[in-house]
PDB file of N, CA and C in Angstrom:
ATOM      1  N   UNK A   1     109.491 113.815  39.059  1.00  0.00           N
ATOM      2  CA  UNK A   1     110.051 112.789  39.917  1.00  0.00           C
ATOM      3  C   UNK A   1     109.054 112.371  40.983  1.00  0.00           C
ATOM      4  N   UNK A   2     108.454 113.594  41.369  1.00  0.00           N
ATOM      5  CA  UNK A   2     106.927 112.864  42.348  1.00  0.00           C
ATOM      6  C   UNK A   2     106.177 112.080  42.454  1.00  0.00           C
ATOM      7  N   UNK A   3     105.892 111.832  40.694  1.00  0.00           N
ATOM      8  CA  UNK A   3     105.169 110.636  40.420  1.00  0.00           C
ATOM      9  C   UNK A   3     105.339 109.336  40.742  1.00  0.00           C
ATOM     10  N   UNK A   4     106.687 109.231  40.272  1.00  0.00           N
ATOM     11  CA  UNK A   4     107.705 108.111  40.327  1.00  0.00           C
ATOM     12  C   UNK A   4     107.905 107.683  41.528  1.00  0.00           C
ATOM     13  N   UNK A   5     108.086 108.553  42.790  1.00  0.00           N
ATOM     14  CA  UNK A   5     108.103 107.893  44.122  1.00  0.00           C
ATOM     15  C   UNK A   5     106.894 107.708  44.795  1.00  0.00           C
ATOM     16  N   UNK A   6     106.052 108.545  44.300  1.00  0.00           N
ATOM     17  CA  UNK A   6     104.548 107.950  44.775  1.00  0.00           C
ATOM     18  C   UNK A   6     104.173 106.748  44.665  1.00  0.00           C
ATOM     19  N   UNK A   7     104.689 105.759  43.203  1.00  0.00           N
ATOM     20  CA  UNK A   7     104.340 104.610  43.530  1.00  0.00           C
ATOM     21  C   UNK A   7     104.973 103.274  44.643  1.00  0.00           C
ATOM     22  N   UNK A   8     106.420 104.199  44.919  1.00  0.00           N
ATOM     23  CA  UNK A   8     107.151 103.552  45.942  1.00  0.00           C
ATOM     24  C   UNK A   8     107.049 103.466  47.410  1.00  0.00           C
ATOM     25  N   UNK A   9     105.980 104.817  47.405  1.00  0.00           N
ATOM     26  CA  UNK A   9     105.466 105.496  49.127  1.00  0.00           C
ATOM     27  C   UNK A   9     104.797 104.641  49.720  1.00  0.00           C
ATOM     28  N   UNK A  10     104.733 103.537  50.599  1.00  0.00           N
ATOM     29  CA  UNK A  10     103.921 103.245  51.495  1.00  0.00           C
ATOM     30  C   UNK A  10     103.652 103.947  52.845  1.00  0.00           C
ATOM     31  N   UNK A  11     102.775 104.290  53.841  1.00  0.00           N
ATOM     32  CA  UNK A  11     102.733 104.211  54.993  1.00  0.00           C
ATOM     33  C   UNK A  11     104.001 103.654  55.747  1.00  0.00           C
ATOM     34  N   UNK A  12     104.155 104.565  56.566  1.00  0.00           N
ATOM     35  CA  UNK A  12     104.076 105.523  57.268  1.00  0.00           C
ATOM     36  C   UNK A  12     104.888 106.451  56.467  1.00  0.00           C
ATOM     37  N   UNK A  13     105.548 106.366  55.371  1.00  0.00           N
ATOM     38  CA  UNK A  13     106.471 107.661  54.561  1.00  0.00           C
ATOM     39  C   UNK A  13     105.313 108.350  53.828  1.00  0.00           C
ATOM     40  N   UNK A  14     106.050 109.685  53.722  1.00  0.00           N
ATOM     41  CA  UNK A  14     104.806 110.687  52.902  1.00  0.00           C
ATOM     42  C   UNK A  14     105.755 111.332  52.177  1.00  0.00           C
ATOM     43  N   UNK A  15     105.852 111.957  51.020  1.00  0.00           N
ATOM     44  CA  UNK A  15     106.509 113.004  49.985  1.00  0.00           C
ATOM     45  C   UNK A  15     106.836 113.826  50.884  1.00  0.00           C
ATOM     46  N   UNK A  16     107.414 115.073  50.575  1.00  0.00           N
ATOM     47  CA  UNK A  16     107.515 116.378  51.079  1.00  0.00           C
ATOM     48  C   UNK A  16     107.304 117.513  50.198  1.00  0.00           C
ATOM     49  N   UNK A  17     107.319 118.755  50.662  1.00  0.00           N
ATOM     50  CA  UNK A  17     107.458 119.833  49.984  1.00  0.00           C
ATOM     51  C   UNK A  17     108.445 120.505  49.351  1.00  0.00           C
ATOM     52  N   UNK A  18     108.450 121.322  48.064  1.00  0.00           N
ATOM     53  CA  UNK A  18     110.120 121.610  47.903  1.00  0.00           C
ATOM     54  C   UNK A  18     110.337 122.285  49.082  1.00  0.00           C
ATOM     55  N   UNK A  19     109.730 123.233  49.523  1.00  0.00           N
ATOM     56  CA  UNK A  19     109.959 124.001  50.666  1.00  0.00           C
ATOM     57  C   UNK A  19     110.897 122.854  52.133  1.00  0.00           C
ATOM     58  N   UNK A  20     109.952 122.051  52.289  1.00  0.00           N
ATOM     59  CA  UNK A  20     110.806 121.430  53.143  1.00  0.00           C
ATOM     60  C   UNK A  20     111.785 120.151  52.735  1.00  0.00           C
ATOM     61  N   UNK A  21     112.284 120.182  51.301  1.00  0.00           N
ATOM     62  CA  UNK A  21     113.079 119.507  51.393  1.00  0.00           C
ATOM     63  C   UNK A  21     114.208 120.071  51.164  1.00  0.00           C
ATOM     64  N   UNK A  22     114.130 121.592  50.894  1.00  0.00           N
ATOM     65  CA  UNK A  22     115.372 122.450  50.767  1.00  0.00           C
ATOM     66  C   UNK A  22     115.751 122.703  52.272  1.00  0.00           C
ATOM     67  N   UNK A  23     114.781 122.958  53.159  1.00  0.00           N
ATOM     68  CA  UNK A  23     115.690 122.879  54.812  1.00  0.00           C
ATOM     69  C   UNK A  23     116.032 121.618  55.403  1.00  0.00           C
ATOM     70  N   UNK A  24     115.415 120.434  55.124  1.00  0.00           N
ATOM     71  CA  UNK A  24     115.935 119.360  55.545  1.00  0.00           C
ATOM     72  C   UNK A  24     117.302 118.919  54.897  1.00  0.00           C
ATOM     73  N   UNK A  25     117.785 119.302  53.431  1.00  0.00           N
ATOM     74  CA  UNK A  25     118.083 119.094  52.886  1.00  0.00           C
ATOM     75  C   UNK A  25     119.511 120.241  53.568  1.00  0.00           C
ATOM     76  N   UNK A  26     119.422 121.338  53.829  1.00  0.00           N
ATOM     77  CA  UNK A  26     120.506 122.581  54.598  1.00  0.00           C
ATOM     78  C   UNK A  26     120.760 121.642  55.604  1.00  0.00           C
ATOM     79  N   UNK A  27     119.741 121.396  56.253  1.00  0.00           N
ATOM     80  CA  UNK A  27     120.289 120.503  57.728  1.00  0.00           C
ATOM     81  C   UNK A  27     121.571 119.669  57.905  1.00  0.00           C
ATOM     82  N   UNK A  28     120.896 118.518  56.552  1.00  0.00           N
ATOM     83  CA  UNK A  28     121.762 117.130  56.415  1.00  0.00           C
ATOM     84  C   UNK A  28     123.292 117.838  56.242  1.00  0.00           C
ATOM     85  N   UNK A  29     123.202 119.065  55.281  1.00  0.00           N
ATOM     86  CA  UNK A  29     124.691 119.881  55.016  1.00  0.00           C
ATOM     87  C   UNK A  29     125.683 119.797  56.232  1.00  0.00           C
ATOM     88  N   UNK A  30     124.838 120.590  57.357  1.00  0.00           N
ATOM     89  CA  UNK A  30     125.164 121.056  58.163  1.00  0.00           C
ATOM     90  C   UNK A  30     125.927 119.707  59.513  1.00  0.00           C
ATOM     91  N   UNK A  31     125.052 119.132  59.501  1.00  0.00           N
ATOM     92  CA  UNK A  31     125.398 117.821  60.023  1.00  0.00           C
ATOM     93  C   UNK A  31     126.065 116.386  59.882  1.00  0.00           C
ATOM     94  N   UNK A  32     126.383 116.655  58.651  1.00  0.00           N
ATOM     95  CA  UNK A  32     127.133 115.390  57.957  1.00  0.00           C
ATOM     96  C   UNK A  32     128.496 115.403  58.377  1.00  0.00           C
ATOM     97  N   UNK A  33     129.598 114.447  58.317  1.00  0.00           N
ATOM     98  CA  UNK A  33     130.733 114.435  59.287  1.00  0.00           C
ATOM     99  C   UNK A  33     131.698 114.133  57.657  1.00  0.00           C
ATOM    100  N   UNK A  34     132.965 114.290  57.812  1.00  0.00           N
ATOM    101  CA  UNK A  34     133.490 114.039  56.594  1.00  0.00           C
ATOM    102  C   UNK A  34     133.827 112.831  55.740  1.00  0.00           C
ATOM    103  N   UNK A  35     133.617 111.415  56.421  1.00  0.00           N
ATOM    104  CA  UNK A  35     133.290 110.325  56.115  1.00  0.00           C
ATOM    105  C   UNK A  35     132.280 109.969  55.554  1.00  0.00           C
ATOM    106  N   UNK A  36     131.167 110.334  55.977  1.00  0.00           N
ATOM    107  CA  UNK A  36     129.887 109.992  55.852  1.00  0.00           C
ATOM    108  C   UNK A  36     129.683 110.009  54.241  1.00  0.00           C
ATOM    109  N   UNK A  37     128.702 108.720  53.585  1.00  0.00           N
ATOM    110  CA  UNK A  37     128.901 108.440  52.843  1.00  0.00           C
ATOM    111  C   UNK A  37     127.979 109.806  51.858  1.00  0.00           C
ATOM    112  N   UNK A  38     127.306 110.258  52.248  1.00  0.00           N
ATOM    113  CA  UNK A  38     126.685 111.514  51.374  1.00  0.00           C
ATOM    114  C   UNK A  38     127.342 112.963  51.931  1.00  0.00           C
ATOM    115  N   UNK A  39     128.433 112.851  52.338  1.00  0.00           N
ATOM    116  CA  UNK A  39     129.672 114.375  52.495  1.00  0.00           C
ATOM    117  C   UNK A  39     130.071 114.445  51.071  1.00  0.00           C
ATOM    118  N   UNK A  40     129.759 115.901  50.886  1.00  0.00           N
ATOM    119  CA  UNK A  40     129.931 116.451  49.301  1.00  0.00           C
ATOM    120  C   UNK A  40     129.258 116.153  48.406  1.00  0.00           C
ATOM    121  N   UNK A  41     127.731 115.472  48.192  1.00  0.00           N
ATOM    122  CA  UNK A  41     126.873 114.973  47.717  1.00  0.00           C
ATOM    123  C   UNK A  41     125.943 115.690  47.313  1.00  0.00           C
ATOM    124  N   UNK A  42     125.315 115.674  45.809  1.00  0.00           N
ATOM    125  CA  UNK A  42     123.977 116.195  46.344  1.00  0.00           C
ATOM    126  C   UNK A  42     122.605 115.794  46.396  1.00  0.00           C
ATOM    127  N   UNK A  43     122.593 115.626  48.145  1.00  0.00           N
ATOM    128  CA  UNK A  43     121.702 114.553  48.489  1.00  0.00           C
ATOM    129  C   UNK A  43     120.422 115.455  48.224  1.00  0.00           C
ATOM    130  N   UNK A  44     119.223 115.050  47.837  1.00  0.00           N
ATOM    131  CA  UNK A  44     117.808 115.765  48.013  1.00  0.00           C
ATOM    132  C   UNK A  44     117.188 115.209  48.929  1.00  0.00           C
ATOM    133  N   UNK A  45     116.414 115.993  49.911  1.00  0.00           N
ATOM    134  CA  UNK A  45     115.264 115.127  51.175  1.00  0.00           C
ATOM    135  C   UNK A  45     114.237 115.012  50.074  1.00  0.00           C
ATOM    136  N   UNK A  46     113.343 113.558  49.947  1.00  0.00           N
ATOM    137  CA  UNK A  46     112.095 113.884  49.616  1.00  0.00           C
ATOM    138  C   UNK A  46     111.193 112.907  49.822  1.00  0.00           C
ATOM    139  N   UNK A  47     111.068 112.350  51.072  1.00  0.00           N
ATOM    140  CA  UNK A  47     110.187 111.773  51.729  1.00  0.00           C
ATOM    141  C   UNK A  47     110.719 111.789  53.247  1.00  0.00           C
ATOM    142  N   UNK A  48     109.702 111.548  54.381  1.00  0.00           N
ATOM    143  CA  UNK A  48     109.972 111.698  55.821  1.00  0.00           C
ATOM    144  C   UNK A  48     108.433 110.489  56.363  1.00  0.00           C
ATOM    145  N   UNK A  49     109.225 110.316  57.155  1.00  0.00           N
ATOM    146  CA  UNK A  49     108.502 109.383  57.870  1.00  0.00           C
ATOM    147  C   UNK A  49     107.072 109.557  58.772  1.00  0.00           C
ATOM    148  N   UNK A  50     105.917 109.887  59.232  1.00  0.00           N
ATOM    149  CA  UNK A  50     105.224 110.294  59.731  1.00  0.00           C
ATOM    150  C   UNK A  50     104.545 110.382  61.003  1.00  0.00           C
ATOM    151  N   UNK A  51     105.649 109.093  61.682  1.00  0.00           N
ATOM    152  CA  UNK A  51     106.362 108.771  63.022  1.00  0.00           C
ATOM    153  C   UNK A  51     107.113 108.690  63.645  1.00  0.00           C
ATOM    154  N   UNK A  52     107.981 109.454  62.800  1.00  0.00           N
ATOM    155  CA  UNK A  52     109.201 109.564  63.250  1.00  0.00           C
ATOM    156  C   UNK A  52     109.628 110.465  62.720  1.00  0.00           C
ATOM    157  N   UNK A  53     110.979 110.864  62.461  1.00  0.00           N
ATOM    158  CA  UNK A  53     111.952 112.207  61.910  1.00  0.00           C
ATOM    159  C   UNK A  53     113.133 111.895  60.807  1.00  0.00           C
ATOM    160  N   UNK A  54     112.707 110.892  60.189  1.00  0.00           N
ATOM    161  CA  UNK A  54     113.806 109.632  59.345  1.00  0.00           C
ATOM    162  C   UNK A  54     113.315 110.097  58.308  1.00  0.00           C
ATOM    163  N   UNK A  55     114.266 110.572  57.430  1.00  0.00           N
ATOM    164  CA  UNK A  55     114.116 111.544  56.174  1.00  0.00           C
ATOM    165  C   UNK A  55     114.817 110.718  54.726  1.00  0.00           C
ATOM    166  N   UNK A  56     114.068 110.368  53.451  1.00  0.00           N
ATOM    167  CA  UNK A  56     114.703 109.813  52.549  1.00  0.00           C
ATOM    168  C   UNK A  56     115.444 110.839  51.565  1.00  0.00           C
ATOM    169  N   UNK A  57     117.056 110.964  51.546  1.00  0.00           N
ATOM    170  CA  UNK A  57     117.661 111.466  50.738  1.00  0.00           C
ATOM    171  C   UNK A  57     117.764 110.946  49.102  1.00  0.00           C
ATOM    172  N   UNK A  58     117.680 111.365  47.909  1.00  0.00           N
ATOM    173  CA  UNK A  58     118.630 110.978  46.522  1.00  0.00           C
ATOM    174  C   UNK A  58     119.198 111.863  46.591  1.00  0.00           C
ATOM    175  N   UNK A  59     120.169 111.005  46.069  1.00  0.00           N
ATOM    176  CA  UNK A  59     121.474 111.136  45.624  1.00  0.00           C
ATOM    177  C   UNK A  59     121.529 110.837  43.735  1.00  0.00           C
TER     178      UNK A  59
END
């Protein structure tokens, strides 16, 4: 799947690690409200922004 979003990555977004997309990924768990449209989902982190803290989930 890495490949595949690499060609979608521009600046300022970068990939991530599995490592950190399994804790970003605990986080979103942890913080999601029961509305929210990815509650009970399983969202994956796997890109983040490199100026910010704005994290791309799939679903």
């Amino acid at each position: 799947m890495q490949e595949i979003l690499k060609s979608f990555m521009n600046e300022p977004w970068r990939l991530i690690s599995t490592s950190m997309s399994k804790s970003l990924t605990k986080e979103l768990e942890k913080e999601l409200l029961l509305k929210h449209i990815l509650y009970e989902k399983e969202a994956v982190a796997v890109a983040r922004r490199k100026n910010n803290d704005d994290v791309i989930f799939f679903d």
